[in-house]
N, C-alpha and C. Protein backbone atom coordinates (compact mmCIF):
# COMPACT_ATOMS: atom_id res chain seq x y z
N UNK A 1 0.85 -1.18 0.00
CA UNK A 1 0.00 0.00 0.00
C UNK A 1 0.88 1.23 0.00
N UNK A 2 0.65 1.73 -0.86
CA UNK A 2 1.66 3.21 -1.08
C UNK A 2 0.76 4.54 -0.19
N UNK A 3 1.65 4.86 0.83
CA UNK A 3 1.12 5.77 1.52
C UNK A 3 1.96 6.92 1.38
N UNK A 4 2.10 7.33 0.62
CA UNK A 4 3.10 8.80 0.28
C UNK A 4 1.53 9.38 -0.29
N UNK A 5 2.25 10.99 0.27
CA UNK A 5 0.92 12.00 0.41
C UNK A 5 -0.06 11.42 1.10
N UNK A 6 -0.13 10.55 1.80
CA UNK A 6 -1.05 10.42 3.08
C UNK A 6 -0.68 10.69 3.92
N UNK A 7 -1.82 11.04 5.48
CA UNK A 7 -1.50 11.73 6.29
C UNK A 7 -1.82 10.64 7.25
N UNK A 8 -0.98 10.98 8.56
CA UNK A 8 -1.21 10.23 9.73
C UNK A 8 -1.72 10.94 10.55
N UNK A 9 -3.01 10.78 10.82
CA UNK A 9 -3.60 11.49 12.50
C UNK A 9 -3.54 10.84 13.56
N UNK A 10 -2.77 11.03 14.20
CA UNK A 10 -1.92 10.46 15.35
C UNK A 10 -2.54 10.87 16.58
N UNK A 11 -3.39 9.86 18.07
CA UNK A 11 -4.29 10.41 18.88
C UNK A 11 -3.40 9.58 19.76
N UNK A 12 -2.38 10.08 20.76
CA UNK A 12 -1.46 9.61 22.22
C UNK A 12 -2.55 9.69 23.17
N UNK A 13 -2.48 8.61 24.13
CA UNK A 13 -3.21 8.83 25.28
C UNK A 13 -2.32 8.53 26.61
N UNK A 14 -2.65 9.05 27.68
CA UNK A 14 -2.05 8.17 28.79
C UNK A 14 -3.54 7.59 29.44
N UNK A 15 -3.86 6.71 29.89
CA UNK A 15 -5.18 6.16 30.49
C UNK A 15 -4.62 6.17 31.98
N UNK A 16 -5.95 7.02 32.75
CA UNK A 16 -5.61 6.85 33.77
C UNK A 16 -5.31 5.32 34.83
N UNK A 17 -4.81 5.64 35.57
CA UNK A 17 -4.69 4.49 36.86
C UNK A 17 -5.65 3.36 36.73
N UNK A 18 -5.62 1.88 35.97
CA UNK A 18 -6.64 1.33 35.99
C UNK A 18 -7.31 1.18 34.94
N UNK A 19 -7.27 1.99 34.56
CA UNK A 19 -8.13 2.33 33.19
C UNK A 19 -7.89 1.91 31.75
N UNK A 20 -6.51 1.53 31.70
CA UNK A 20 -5.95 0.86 30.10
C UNK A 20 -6.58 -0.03 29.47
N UNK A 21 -7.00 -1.16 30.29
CA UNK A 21 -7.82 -1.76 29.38
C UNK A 21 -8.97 -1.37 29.13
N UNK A 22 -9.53 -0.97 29.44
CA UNK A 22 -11.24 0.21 29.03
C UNK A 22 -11.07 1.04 28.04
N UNK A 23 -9.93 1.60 27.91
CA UNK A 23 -9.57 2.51 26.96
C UNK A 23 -9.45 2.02 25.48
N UNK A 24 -8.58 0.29 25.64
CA UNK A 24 -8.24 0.06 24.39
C UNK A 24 -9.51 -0.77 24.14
N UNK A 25 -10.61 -1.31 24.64
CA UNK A 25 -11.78 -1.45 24.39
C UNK A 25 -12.51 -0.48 23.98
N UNK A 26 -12.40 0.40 24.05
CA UNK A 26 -12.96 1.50 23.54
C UNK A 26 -12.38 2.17 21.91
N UNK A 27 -10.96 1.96 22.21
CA UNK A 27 -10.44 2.35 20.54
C UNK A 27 -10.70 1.47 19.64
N UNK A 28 -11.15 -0.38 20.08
CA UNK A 28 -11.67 -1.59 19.38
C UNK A 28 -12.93 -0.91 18.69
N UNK A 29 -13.58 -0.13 19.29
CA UNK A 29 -15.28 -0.11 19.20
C UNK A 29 -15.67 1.68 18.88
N UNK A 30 -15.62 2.32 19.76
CA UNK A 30 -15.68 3.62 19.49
C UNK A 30 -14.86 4.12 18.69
N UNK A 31 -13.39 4.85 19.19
CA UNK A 31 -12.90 4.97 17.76
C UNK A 31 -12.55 4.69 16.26
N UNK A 32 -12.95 3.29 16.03
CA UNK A 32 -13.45 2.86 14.58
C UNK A 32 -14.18 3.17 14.38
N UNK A 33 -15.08 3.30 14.85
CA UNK A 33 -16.66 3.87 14.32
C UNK A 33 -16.40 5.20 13.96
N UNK A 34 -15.45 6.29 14.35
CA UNK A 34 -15.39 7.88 14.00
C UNK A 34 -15.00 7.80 13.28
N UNK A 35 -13.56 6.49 12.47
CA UNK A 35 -13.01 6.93 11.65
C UNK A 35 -13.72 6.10 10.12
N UNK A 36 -13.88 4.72 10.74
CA UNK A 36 -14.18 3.79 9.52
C UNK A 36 -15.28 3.89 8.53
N UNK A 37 -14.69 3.98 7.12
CA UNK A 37 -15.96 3.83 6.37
C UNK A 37 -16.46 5.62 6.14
N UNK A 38 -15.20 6.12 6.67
CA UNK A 38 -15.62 8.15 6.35
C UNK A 38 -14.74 8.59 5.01
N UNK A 39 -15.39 9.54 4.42
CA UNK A 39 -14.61 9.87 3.03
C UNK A 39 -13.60 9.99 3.36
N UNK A 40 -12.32 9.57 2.73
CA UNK A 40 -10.53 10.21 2.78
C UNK A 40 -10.44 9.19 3.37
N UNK A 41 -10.98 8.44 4.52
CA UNK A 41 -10.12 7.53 5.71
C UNK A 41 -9.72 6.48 4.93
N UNK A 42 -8.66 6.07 4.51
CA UNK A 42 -7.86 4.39 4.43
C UNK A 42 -7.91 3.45 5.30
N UNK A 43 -7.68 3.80 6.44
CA UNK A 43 -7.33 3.03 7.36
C UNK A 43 -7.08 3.25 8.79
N UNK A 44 -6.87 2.80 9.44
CA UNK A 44 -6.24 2.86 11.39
C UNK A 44 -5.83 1.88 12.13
N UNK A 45 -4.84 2.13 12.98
CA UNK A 45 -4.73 0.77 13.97
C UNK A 45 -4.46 1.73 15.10
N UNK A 46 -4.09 0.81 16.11
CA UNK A 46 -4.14 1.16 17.45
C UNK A 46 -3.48 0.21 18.22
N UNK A 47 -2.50 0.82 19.43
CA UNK A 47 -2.05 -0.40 20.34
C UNK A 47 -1.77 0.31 21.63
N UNK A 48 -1.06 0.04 22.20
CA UNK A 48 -0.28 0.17 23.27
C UNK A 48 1.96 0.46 23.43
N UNK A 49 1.94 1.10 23.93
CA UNK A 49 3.53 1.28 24.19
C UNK A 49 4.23 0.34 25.03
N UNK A 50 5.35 -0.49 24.22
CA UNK A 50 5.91 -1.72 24.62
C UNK A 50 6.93 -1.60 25.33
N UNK A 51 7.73 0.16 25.57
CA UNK A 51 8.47 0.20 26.01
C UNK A 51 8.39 1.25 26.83
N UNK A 52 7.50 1.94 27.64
CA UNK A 52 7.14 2.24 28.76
C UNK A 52 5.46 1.22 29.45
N UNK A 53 5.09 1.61 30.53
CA UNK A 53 4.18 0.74 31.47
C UNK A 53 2.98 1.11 30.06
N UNK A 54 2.17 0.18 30.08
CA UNK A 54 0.60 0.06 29.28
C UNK A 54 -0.11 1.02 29.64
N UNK A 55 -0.19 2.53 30.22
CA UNK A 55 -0.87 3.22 29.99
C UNK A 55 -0.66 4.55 29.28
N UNK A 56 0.37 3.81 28.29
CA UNK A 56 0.75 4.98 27.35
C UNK A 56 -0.01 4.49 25.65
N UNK A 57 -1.12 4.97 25.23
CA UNK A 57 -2.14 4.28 23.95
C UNK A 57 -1.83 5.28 23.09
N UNK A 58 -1.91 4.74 21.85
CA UNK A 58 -2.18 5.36 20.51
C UNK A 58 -3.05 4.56 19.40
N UNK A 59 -3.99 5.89 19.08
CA UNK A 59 -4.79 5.22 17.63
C UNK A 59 -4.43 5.92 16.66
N UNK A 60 -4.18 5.61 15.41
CA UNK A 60 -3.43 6.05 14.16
C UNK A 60 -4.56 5.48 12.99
N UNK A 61 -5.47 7.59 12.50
CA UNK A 61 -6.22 6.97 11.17
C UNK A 61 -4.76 7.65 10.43
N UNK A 62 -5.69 6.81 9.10
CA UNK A 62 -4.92 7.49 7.81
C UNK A 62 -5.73 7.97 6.90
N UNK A 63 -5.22 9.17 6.64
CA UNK A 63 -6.12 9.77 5.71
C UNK A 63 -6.05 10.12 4.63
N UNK A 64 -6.37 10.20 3.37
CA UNK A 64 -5.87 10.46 1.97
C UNK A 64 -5.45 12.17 1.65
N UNK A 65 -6.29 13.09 2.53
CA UNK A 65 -5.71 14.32 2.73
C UNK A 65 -6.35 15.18 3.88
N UNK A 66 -5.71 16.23 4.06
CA UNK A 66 -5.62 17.08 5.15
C UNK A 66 -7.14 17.36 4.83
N UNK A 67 -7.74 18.08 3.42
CA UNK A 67 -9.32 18.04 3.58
C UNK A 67 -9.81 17.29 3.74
N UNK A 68 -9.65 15.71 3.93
CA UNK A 68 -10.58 14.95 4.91
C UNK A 68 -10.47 15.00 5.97
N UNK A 69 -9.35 15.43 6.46
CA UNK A 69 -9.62 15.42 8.39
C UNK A 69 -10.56 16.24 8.40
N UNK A 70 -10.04 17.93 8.05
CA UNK A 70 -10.98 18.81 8.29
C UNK A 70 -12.55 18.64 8.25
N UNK A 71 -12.80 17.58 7.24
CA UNK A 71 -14.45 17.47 6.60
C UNK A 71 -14.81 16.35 7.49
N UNK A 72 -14.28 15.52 8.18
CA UNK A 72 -14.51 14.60 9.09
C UNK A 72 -14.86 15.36 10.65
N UNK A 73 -13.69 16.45 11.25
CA UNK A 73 -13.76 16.79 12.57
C UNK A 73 -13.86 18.29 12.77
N UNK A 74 -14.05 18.78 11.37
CA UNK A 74 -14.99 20.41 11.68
C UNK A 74 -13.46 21.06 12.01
N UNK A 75 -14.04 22.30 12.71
CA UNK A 75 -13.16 23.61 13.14
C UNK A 75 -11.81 22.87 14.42
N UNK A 76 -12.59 22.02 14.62
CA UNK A 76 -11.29 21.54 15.78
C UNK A 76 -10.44 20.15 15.21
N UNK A 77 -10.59 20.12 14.25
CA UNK A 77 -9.42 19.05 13.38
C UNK A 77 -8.31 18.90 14.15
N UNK A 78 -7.65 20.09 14.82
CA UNK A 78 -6.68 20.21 15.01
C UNK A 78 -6.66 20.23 16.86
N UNK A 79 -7.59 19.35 17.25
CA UNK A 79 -7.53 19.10 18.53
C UNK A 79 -8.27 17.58 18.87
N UNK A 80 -7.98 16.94 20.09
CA UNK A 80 -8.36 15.42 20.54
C UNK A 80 -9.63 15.42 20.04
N UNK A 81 -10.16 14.59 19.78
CA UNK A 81 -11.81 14.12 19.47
C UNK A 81 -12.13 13.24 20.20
N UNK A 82 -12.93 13.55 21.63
CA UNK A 82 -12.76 12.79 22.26
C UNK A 82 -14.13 12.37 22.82
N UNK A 83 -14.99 10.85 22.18
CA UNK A 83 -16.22 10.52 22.08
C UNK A 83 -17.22 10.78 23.44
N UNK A 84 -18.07 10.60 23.82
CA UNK A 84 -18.94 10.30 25.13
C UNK A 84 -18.20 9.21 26.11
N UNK A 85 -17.56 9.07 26.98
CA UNK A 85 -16.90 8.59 27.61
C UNK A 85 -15.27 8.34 27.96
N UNK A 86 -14.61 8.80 27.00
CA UNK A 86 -13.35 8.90 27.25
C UNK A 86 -12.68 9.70 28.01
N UNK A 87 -13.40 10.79 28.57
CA UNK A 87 -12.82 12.11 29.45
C UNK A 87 -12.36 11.12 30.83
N UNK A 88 -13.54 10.30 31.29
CA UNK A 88 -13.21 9.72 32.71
C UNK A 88 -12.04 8.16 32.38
N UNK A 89 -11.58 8.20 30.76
CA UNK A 89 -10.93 7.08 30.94
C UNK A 89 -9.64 7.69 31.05
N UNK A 90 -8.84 9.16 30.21
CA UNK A 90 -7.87 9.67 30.21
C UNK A 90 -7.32 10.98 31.01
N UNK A 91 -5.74 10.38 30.90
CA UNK A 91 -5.46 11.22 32.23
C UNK A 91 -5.06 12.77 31.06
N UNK A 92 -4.05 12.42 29.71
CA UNK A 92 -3.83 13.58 29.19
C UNK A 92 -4.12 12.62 27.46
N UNK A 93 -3.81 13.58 27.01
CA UNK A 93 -3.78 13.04 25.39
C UNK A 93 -3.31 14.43 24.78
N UNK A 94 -3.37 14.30 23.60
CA UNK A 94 -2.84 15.00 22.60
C UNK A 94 -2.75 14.60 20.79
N UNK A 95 -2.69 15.57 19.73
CA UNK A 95 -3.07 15.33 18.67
C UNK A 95 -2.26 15.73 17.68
N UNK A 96 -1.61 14.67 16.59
CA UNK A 96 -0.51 15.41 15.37
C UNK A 96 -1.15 14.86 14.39
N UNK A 97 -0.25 15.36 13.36
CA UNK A 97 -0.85 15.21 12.12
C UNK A 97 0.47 15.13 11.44
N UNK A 98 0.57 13.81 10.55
CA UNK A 98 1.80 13.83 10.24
C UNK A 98 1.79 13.44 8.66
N UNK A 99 2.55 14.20 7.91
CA UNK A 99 2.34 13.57 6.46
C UNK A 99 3.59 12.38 6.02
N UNK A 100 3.14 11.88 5.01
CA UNK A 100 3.73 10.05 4.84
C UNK A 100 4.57 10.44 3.48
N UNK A 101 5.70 9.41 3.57
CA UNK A 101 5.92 8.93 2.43
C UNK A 101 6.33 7.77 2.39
N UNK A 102 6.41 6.96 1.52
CA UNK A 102 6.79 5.35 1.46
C UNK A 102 5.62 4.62 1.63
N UNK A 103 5.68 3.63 1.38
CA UNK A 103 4.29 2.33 1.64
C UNK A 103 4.72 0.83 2.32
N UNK A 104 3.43 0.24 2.78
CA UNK A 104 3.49 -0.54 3.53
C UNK A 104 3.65 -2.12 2.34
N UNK A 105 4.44 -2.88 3.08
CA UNK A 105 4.75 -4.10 2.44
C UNK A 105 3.81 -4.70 2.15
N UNK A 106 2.99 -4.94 0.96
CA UNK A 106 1.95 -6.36 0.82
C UNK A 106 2.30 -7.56 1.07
């Protein structure tokens, strides 16, 4: 998959005390649903950080361009999107946007 001129929207979380696994149940279920199946979106995954403690999360869409984020998340594109319940799962988060080049191995 050739991902040059695609963009990475990159969503860091720390989950509070307790809370990690709720969180990544939640990026299984809720955050697919914001991104999957929306104009521009390719794709997303999501995991956990292997090299600090498990309450450091990231979900990663991809998007075909910067006007689909915008047309997906309005005037605040450029801040967390953060569904009906995630406020009481996270302690901080934060939001980039990163553009691609190169592609992924078939």
């Amino acid at each position: 998959m050739n991902l040059s001129n695609s963009i990475l929207r990159v969503f860091e979380a720390r989950a509070k005390p307790g809370k990690s696994d709720e969180l990544k149940r939640k990026f299984s279920d809720t955050s697919i649903s914001v991104v999957d199946g929306k104009p521009g979106n390719v794709g997303y995954l999501f995991g956990e950080n292997l090299t600090t403690d498990d309450a450091d999360l990231v979900f990663i869409s991809v998007w075909d361009s910067m006007d689909s984020i915008k047309s997906r998340f309005g005037e605040s594109w450029n801040e967390s999107f953060l569904p009906e319940g995630y406020e009481e799962l996270i302690e901080s988060c934060s939001i980039k946007h990163i553009q691609c080049e190169g592609k992924l191995a078939s």
